[in-house]
C-alpha atoms as a PDB file:
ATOM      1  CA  UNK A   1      11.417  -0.114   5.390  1.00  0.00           C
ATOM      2  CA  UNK A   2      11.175  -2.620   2.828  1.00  0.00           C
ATOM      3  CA  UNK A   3      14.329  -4.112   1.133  1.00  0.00           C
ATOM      4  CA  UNK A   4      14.379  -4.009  -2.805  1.00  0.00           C
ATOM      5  CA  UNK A   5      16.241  -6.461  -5.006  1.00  0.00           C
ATOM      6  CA  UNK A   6      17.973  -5.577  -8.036  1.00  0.00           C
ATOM      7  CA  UNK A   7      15.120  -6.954  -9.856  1.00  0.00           C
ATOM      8  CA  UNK A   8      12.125  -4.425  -7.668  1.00  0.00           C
ATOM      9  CA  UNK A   9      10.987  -7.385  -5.770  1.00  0.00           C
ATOM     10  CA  UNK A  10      10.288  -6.691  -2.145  1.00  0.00           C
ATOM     11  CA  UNK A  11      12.094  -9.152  -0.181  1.00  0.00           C
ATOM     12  CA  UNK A  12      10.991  -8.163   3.557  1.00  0.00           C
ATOM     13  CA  UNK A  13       7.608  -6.129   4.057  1.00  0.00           C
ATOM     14  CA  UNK A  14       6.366  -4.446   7.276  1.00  0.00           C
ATOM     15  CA  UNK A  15       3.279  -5.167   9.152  1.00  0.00           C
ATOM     16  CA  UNK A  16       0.810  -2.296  10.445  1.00  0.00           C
ATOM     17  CA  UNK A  17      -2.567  -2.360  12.162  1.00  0.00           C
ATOM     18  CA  UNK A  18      -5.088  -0.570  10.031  1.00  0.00           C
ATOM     19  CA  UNK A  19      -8.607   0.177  12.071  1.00  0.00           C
ATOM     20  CA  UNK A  20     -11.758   0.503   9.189  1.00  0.00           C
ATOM     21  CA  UNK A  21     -15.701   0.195   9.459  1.00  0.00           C
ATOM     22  CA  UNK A  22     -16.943  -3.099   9.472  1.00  0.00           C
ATOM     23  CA  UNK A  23     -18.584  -2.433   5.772  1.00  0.00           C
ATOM     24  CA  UNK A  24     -15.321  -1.393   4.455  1.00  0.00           C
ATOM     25  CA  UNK A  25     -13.922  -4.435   5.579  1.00  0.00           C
ATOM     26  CA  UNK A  26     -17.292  -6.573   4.208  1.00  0.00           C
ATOM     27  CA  UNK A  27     -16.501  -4.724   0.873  1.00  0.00           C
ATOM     28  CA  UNK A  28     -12.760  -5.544   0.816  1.00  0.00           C
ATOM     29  CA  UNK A  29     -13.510  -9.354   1.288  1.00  0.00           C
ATOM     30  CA  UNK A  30     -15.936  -8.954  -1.670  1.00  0.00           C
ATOM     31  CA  UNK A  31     -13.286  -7.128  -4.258  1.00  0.00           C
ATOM     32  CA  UNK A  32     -10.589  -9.613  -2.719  1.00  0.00           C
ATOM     33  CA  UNK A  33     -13.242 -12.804  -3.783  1.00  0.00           C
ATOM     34  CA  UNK A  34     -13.986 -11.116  -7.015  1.00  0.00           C
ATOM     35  CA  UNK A  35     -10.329 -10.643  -8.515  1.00  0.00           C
ATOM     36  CA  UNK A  36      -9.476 -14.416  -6.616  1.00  0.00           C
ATOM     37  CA  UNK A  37      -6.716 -12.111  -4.383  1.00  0.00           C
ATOM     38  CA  UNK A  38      -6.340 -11.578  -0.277  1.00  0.00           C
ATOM     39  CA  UNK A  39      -7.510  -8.776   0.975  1.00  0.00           C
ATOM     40  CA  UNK A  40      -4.030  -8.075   1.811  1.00  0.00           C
ATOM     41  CA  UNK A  41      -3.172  -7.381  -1.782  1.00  0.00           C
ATOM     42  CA  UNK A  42      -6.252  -6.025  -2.662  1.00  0.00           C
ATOM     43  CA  UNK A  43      -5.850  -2.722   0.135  1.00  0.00           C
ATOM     44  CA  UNK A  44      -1.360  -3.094  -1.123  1.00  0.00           C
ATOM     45  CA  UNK A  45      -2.691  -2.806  -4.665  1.00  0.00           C
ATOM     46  CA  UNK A  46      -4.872   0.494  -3.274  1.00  0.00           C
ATOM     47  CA  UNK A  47      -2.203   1.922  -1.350  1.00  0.00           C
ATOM     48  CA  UNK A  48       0.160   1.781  -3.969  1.00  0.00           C
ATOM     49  CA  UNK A  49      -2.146   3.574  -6.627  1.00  0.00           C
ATOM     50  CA  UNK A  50      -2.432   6.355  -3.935  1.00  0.00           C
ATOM     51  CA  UNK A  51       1.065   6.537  -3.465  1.00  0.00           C
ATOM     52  CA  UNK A  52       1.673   6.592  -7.553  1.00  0.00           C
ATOM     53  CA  UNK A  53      -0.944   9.531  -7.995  1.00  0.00           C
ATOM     54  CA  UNK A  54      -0.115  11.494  -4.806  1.00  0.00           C
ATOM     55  CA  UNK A  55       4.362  11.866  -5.901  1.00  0.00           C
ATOM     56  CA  UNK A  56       3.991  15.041  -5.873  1.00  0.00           C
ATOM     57  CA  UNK A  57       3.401  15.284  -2.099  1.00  0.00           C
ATOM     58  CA  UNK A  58       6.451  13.019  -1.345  1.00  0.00           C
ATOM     59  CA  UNK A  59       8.743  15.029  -3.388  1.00  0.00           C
ATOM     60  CA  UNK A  60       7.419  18.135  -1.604  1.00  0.00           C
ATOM     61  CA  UNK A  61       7.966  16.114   1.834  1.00  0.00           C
ATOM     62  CA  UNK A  62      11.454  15.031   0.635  1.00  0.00           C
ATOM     63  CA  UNK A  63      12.499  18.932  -0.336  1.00  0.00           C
ATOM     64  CA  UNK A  64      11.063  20.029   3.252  1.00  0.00           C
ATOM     65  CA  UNK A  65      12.454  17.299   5.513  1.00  0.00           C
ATOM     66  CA  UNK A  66      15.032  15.294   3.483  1.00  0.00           C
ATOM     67  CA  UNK A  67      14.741  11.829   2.582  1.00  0.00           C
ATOM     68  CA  UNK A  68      14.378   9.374   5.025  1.00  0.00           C
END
């Protein structure tokens, strides 16, 4: 789990392997050019929108299993 300062800066991530189609990956590279980013923070950026717009289902995990 990532550590949060005070200030909501991460201060130790986590690594995972993610498998995708080779075109999602040629698209990635593309959006990451475009916006001058790594595709690292490009798919972060993604993942965190989903996470933002899909609370709902974490709070329904949390009531079911408890938090973590």
């Amino acid at each position: 789990m990532a550590k949060v300062s005070f200030e909501g800066k991460v201060l130790r991530t986590e690594r995972i392997a993610v498998l995708m189609t080779p075109l999602l990956k040629a698209d990635l590279v593309k959006i990451a050019a475009v916006h001058r980013a790594s595709v690292n923070t490009v798919i972060n950026n993604a993942l965190q929108e989903y996470v933002v717009n899909h609370k709902g289902d974490i709070l329904r995990f949390d009531a079911f299993f408890g938090k973590e």
